[in-house]
C-alpha atoms as a PDB file:
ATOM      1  CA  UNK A   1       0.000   0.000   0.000  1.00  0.00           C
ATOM      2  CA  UNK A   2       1.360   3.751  -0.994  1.00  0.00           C
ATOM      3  CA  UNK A   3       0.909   6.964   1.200  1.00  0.00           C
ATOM      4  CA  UNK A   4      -1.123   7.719  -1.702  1.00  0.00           C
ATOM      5  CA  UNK A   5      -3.755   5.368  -0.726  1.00  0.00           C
ATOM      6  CA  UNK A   6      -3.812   6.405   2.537  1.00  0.00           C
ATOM      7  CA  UNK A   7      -5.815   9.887   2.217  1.00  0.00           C
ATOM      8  CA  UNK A   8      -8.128   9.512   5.068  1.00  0.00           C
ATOM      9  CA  UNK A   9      -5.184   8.983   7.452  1.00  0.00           C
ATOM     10  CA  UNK A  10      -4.370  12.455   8.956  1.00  0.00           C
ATOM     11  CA  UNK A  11      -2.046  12.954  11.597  1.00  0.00           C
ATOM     12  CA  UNK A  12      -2.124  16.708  13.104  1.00  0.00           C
ATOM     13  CA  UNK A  13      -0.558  19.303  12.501  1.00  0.00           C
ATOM     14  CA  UNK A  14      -0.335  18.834   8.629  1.00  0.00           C
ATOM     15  CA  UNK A  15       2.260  20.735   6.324  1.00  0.00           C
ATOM     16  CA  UNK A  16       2.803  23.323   5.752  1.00  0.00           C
ATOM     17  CA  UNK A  17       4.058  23.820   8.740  1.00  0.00           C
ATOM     18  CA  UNK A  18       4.629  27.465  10.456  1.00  0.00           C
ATOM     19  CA  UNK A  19       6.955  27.511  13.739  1.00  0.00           C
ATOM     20  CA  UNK A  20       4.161  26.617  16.329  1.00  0.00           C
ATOM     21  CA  UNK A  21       2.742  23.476  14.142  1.00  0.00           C
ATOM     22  CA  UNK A  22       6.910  21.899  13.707  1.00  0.00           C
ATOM     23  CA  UNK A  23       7.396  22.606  17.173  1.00  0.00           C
ATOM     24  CA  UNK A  24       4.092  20.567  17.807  1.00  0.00           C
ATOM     25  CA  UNK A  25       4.933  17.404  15.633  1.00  0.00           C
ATOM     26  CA  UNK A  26       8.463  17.772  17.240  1.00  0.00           C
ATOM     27  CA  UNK A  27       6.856  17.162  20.861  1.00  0.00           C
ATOM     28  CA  UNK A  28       4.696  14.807  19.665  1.00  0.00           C
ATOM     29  CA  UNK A  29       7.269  12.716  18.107  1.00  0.00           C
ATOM     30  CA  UNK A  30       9.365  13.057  20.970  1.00  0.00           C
ATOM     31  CA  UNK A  31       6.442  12.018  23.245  1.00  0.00           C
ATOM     32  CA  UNK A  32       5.918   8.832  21.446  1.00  0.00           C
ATOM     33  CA  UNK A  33       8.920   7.805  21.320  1.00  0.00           C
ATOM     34  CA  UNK A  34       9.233   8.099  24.978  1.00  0.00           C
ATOM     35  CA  UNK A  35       6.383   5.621  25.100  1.00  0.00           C
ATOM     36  CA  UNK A  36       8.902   3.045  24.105  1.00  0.00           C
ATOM     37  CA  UNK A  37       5.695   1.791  22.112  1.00  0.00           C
ATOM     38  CA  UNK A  38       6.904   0.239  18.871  1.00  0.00           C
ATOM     39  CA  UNK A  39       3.017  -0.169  16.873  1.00  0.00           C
ATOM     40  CA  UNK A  40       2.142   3.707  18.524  1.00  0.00           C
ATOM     41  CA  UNK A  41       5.247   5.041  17.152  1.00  0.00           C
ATOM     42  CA  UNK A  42       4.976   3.408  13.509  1.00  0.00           C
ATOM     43  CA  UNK A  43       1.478   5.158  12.979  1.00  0.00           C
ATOM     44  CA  UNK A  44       3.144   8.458  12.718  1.00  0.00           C
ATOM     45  CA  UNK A  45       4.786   6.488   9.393  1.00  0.00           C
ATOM     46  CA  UNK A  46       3.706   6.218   5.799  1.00  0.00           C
ATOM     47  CA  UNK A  47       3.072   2.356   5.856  1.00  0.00           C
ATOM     48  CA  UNK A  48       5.785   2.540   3.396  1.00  0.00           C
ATOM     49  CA  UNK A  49       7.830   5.247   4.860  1.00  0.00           C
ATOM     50  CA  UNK A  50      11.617   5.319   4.640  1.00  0.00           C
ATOM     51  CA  UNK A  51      13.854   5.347   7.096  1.00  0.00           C
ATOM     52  CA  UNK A  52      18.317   5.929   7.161  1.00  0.00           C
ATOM     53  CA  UNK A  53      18.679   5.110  11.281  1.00  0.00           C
ATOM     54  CA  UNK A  54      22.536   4.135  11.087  1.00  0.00           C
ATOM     55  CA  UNK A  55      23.543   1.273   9.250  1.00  0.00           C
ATOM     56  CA  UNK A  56      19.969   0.114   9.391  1.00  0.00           C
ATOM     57  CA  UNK A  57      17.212   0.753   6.543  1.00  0.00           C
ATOM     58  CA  UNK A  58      13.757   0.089   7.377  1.00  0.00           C
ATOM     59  CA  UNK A  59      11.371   0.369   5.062  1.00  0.00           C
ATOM     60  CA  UNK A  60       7.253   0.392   6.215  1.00  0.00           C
ATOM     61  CA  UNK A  61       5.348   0.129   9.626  1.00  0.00           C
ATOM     62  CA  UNK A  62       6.287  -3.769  10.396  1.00  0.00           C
ATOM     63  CA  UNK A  63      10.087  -3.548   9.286  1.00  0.00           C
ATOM     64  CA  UNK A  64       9.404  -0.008  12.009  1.00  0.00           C
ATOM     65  CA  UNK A  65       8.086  -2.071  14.462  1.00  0.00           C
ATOM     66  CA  UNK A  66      10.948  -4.757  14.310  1.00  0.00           C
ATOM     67  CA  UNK A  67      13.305  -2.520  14.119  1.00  0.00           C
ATOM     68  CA  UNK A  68      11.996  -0.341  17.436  1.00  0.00           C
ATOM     69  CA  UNK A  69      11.264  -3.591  19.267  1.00  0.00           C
ATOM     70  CA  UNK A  70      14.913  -4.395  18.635  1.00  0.00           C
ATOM     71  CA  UNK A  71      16.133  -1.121  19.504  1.00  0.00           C
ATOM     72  CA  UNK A  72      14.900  -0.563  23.059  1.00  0.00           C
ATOM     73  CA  UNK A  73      15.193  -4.583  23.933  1.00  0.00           C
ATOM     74  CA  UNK A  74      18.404  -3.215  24.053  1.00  0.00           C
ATOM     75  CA  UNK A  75      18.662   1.016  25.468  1.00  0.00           C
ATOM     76  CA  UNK A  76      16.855   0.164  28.355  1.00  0.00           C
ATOM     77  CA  UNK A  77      15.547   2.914  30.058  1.00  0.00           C
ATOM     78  CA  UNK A  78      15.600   5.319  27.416  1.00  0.00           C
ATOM     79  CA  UNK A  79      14.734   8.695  27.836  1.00  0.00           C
ATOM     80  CA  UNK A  80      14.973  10.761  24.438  1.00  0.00           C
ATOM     81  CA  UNK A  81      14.754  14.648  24.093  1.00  0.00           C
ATOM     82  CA  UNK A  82      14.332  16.584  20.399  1.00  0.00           C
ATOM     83  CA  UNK A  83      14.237  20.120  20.183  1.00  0.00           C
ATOM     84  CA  UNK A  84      13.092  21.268  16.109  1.00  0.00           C
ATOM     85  CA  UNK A  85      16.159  23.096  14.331  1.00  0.00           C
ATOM     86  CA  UNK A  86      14.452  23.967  11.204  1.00  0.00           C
ATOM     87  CA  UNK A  87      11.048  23.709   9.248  1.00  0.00           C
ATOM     88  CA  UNK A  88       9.909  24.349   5.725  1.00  0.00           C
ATOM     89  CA  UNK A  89       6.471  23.552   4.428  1.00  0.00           C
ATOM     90  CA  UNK A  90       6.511  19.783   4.536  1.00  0.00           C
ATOM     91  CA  UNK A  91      10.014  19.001   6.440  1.00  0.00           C
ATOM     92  CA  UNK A  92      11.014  19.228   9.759  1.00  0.00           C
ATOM     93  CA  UNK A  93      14.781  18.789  10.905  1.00  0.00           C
ATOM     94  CA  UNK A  94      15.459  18.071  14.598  1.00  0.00           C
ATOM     95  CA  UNK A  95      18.461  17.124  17.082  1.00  0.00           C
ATOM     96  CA  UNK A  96      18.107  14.861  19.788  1.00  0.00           C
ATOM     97  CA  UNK A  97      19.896  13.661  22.631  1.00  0.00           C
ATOM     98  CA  UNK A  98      18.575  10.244  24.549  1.00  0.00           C
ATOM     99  CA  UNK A  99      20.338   8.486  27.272  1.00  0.00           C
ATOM    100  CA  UNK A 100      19.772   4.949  27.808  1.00  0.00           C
ATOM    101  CA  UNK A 101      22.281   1.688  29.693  1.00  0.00           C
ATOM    102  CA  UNK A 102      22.779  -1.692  28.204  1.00  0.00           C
ATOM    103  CA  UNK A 103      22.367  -5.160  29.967  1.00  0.00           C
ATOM    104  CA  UNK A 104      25.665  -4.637  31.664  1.00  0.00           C
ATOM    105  CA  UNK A 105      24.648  -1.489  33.295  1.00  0.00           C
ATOM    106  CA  UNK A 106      26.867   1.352  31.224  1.00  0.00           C
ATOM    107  CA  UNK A 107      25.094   4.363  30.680  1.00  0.00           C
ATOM    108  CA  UNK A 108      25.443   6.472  27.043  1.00  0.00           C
ATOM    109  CA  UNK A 109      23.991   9.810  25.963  1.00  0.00           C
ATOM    110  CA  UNK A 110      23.534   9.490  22.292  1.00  0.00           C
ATOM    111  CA  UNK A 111      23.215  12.765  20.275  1.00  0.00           C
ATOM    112  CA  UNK A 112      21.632  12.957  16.664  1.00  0.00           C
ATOM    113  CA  UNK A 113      20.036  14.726  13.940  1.00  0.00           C
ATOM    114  CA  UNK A 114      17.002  13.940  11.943  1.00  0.00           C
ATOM    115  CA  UNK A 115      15.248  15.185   8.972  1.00  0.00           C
ATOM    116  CA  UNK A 116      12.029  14.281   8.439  1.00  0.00           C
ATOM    117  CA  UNK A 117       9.647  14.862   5.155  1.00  0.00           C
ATOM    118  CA  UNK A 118       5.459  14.770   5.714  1.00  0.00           C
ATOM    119  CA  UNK A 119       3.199  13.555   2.679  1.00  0.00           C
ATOM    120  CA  UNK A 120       0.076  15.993   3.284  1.00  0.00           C
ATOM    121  CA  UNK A 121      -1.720  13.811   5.709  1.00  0.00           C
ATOM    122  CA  UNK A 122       0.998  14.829   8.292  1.00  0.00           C
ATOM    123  CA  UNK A 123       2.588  11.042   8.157  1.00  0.00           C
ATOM    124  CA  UNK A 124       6.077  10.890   8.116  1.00  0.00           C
ATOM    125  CA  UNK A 125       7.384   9.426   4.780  1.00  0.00           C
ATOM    126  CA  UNK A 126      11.349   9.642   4.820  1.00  0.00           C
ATOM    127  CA  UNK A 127      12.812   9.432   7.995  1.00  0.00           C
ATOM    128  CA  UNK A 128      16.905  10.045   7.802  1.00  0.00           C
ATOM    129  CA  UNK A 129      19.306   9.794  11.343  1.00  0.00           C
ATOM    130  CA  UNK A 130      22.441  10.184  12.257  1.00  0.00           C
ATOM    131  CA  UNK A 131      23.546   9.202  15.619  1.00  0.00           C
ATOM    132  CA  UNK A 132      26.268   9.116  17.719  1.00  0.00           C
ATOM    133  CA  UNK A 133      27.064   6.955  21.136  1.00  0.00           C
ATOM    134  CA  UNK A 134      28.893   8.441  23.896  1.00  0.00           C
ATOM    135  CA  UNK A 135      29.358   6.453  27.598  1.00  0.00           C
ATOM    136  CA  UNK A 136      28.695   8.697  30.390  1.00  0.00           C
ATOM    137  CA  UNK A 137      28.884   7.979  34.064  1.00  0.00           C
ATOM    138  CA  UNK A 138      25.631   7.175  35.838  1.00  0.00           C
ATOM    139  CA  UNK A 139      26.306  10.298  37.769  1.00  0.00           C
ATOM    140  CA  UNK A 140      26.368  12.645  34.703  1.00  0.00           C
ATOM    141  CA  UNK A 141      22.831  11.670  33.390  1.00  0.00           C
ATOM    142  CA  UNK A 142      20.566  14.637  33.101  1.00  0.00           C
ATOM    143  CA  UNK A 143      17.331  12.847  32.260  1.00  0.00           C
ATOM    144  CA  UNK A 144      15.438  11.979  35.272  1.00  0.00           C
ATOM    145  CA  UNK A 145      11.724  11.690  34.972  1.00  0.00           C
ATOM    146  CA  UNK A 146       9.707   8.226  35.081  1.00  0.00           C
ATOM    147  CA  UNK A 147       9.352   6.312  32.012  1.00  0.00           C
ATOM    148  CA  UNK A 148       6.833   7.984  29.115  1.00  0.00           C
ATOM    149  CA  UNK A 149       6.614  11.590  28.661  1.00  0.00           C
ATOM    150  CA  UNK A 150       9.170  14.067  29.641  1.00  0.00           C
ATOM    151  CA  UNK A 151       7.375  16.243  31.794  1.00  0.00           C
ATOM    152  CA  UNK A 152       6.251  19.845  30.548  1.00  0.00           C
ATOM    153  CA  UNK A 153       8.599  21.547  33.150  1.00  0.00           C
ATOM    154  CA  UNK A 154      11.714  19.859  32.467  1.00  0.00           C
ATOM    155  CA  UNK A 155      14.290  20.980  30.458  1.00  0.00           C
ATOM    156  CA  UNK A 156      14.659  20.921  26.720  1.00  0.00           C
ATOM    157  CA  UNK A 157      18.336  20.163  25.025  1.00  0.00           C
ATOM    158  CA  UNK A 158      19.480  24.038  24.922  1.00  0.00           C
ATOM    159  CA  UNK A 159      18.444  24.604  28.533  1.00  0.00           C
ATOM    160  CA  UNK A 160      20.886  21.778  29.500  1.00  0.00           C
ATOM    161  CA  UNK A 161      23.750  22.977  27.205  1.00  0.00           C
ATOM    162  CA  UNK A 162      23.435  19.654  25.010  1.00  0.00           C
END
């Protein structure tokens, strides 16, 4: 099935975006992910979206869903931030910083940028990362709040100094 066919499948705020609607999907995106929900997440996708995360190239909502069931059976308790950098009428580009430990108990902050391009139903069709692992010290972590979404009070990336 193509985006195409998918007309009747809006997802809020739709391009063209202005400031206030990219920093919307941004938060939204950024909530959902924090849900550590694989199926919630890959609604936000074409079901044949594309995605660049790494080495890895999924393409459509069940090669999303393996892939994010993969993902955080390994960054266990992850706890992702994205703050939009820029927006034109159907793209959005973000950074992001999560942290997250493996099995073995070693914590990492891993920093990133995204771009992201919206067919007109507001699903995400091309989804392109880049990422980058660093190990910090338990001690050093700077995301704190229970598991799902980071609480309207806390602090975004720039308000940290990430």
């Amino acid at each position: 099935m193509s985006s195409a066919d998918n007309i009747s499948e809006n997802r809020p705020p739709l391009p063209p975006f202005t400031h206030e609607t990219a920093v919307q999907k941004v938060r939204m995106a950024e909530d959902a992910w924090n849900s550590r929900d694989p199926q919630r997440v890959s609604l936000a996708y074409t079901p044949d979206s594309r995605w660049r995360n790494r080495a890895e190239f999924p393409v459509g909502r069940s090669e999303i869903v393996e892939f994010l069931t993969r993902k955080w059976s390994r960054e266990l308790d992850y706890r992702l931030i994205k703050e939009l950098w820029a927006f034109t009428e159907n793209r959005i580009a973000v950074r992001f910083a999560y942290e997250w430990h493996d099995d073995a108990g070693n914590w990492f902050r891993s920093y990133g940028n995204e771009n992201w391009e919206f067919n007109p139903q507001g699903l995400m069709q091309v989804r392109f990362a880049s990422i980058n692992d660093r190990p910090i010290r338990q001690a050093d972590r700077k995301f704190h709040w229970p598991q799902g979404p980071r609480p309207l009070d806390h602090p975004g990336l720039s308000e940290l100094g990430l």
